[in-house]
C-alpha atoms as a PDB file:
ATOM      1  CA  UNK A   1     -11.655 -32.966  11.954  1.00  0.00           C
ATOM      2  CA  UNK A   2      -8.930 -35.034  10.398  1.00  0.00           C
ATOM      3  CA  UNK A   3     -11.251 -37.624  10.021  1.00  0.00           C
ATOM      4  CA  UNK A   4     -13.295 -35.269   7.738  1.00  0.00           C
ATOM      5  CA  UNK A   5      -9.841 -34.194   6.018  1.00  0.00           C
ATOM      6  CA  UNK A   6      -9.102 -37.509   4.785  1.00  0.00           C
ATOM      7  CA  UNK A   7     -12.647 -37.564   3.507  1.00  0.00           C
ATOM      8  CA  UNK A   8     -12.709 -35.068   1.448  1.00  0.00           C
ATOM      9  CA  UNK A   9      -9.433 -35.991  -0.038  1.00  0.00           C
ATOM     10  CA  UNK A  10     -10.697 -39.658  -0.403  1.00  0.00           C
ATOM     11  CA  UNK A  11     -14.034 -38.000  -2.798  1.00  0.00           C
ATOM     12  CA  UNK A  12     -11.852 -35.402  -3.974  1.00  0.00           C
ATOM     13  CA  UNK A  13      -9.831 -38.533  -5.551  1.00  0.00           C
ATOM     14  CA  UNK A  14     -12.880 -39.754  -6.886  1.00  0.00           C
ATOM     15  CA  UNK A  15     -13.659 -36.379  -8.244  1.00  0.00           C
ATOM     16  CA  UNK A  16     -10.755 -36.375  -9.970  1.00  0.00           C
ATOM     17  CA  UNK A  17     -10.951 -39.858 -11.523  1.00  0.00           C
ATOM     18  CA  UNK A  18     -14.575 -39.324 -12.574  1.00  0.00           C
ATOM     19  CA  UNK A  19     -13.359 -36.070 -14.162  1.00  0.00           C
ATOM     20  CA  UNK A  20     -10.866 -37.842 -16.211  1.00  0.00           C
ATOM     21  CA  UNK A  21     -13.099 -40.094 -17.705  1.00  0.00           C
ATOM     22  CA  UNK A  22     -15.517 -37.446 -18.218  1.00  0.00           C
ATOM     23  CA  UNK A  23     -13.268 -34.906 -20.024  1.00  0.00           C
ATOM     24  CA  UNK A  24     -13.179 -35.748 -23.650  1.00  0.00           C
ATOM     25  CA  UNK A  25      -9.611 -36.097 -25.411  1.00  0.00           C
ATOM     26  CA  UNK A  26      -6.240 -38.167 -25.002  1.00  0.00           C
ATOM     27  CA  UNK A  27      -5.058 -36.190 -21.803  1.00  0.00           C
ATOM     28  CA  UNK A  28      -1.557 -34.579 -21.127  1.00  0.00           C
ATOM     29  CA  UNK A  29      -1.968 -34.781 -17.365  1.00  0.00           C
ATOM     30  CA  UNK A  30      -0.377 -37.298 -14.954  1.00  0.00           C
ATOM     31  CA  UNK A  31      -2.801 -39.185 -12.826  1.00  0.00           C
ATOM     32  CA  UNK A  32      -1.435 -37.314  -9.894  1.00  0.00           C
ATOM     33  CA  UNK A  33      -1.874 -33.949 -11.122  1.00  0.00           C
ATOM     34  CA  UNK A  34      -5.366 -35.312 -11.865  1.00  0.00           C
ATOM     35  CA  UNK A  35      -6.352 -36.515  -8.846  1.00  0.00           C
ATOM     36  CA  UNK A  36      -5.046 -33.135  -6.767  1.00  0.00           C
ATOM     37  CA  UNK A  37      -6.814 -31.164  -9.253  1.00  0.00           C
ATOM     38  CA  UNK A  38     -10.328 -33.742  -8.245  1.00  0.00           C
ATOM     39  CA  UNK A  39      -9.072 -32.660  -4.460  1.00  0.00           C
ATOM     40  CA  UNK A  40      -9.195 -28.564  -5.663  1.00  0.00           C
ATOM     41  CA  UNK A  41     -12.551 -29.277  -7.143  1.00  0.00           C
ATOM     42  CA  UNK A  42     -13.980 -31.315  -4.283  1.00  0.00           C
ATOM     43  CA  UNK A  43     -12.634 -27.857  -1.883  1.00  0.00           C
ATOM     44  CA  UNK A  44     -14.444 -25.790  -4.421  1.00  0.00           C
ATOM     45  CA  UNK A  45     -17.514 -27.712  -4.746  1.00  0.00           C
ATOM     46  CA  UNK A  46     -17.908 -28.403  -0.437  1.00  0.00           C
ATOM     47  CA  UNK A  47     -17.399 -23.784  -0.962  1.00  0.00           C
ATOM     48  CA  UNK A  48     -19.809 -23.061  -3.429  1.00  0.00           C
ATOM     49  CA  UNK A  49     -22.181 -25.755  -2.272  1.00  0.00           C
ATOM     50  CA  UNK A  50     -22.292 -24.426   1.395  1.00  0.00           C
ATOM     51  CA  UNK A  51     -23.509 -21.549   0.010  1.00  0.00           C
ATOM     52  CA  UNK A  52     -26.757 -22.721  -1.196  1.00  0.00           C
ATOM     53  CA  UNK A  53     -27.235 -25.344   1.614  1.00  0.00           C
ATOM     54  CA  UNK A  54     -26.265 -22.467   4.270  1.00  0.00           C
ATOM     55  CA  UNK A  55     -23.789 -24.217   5.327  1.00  0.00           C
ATOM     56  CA  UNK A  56     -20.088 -23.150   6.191  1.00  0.00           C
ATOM     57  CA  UNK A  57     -18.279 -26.350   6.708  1.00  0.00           C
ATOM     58  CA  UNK A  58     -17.029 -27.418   3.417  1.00  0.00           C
ATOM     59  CA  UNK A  59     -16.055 -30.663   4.507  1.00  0.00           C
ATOM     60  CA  UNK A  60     -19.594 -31.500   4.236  1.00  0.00           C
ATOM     61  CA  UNK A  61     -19.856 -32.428   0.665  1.00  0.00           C
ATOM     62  CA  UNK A  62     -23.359 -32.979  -0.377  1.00  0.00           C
ATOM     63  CA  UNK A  63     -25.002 -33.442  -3.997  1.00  0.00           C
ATOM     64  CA  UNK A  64     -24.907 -30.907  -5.284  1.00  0.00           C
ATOM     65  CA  UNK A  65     -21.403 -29.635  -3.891  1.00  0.00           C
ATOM     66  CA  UNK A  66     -20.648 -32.977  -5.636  1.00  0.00           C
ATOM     67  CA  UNK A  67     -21.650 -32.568  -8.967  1.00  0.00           C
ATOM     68  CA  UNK A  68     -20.082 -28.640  -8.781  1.00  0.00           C
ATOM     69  CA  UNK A  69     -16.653 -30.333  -7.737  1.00  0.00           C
ATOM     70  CA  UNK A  70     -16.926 -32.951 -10.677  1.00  0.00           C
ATOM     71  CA  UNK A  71     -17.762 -29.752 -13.368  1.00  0.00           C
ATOM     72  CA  UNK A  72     -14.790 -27.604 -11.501  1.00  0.00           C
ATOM     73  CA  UNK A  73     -12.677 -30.540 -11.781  1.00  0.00           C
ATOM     74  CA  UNK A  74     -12.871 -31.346 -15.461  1.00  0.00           C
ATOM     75  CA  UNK A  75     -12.414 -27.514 -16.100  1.00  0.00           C
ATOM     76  CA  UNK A  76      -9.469 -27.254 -13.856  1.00  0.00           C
ATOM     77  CA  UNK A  77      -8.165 -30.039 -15.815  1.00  0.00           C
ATOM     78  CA  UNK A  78      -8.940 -28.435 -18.807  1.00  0.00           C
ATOM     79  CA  UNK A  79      -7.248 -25.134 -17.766  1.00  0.00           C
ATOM     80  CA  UNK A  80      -4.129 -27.476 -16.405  1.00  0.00           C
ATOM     81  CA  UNK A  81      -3.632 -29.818 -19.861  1.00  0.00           C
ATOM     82  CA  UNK A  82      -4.113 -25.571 -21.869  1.00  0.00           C
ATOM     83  CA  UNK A  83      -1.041 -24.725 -19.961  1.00  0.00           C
ATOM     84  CA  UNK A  84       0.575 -27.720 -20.230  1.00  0.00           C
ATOM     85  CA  UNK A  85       0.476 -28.191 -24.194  1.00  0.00           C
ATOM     86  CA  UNK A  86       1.572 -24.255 -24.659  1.00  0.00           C
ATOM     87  CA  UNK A  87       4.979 -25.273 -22.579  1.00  0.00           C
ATOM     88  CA  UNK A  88       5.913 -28.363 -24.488  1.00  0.00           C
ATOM     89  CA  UNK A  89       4.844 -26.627 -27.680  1.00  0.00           C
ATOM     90  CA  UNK A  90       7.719 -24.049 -26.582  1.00  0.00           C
ATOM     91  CA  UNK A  91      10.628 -26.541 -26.158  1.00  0.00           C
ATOM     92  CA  UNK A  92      10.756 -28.057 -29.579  1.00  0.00           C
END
C-alpha cells in the first residue's frame, strides 16, 4: 500500500510537470503548487479511470486514467493561476 502511495505521487509529479509544459502561457504558479496540483490530477484520473476499467483501486493508474490526470491537471492549473492573478490584481 505505501508502496503504491509513493507511486502515485511519483506520476502524479510527472503529471504535473507534463501539465506545465503543456499549458500555454508564462505561468503564475510555483513549481510546488504545480506539482501537488499533477498529484490532485493523477487522484482524479486513477477515480474517473477506474470507472471505465471497473476498477476501484485508484492507485492503479492506467492509460487512460493517465491522460485524464494530465487534462485535469492543466485545468486545475488553469483554475489555480485564475485565482491567483484576481488576488494580486487586488493588492496594487
Amino acid at each position: 500500500m505505501i508502496v503504491q502511495i509513493l507511486g502515485l505521487i511519483v506520476v502524479g509529479l510527472i503529471i504535473g510537470a507534463l501539465a506545465r509544459l503543456i499549458k500555454p502561457g508564462r505561468q503564475r504558479l510555483s513549481i510546488l503548487a504545480t506539482l501537488l496540483l499533477g498529484v490532485v490530477g493523477a487522484i482524479i484520473g486513477g477515480v474517473i479511470g477506474g470507472f471505465f476499467n471497473d476498477k476501484t483501486n485508484i492507485f492503479e493508474l492506467n492509460i487512460l486514467g493517465f491522460i485524464i490526470a494530465v487534462v485535469a491537471a492543466v485545468l486545475l492549473i488553469g483554475v489555480a493561476e485564475s485565482f491567483s492573478g484576481k488576488s494580486r490584481g487586488a493588492v496594487r
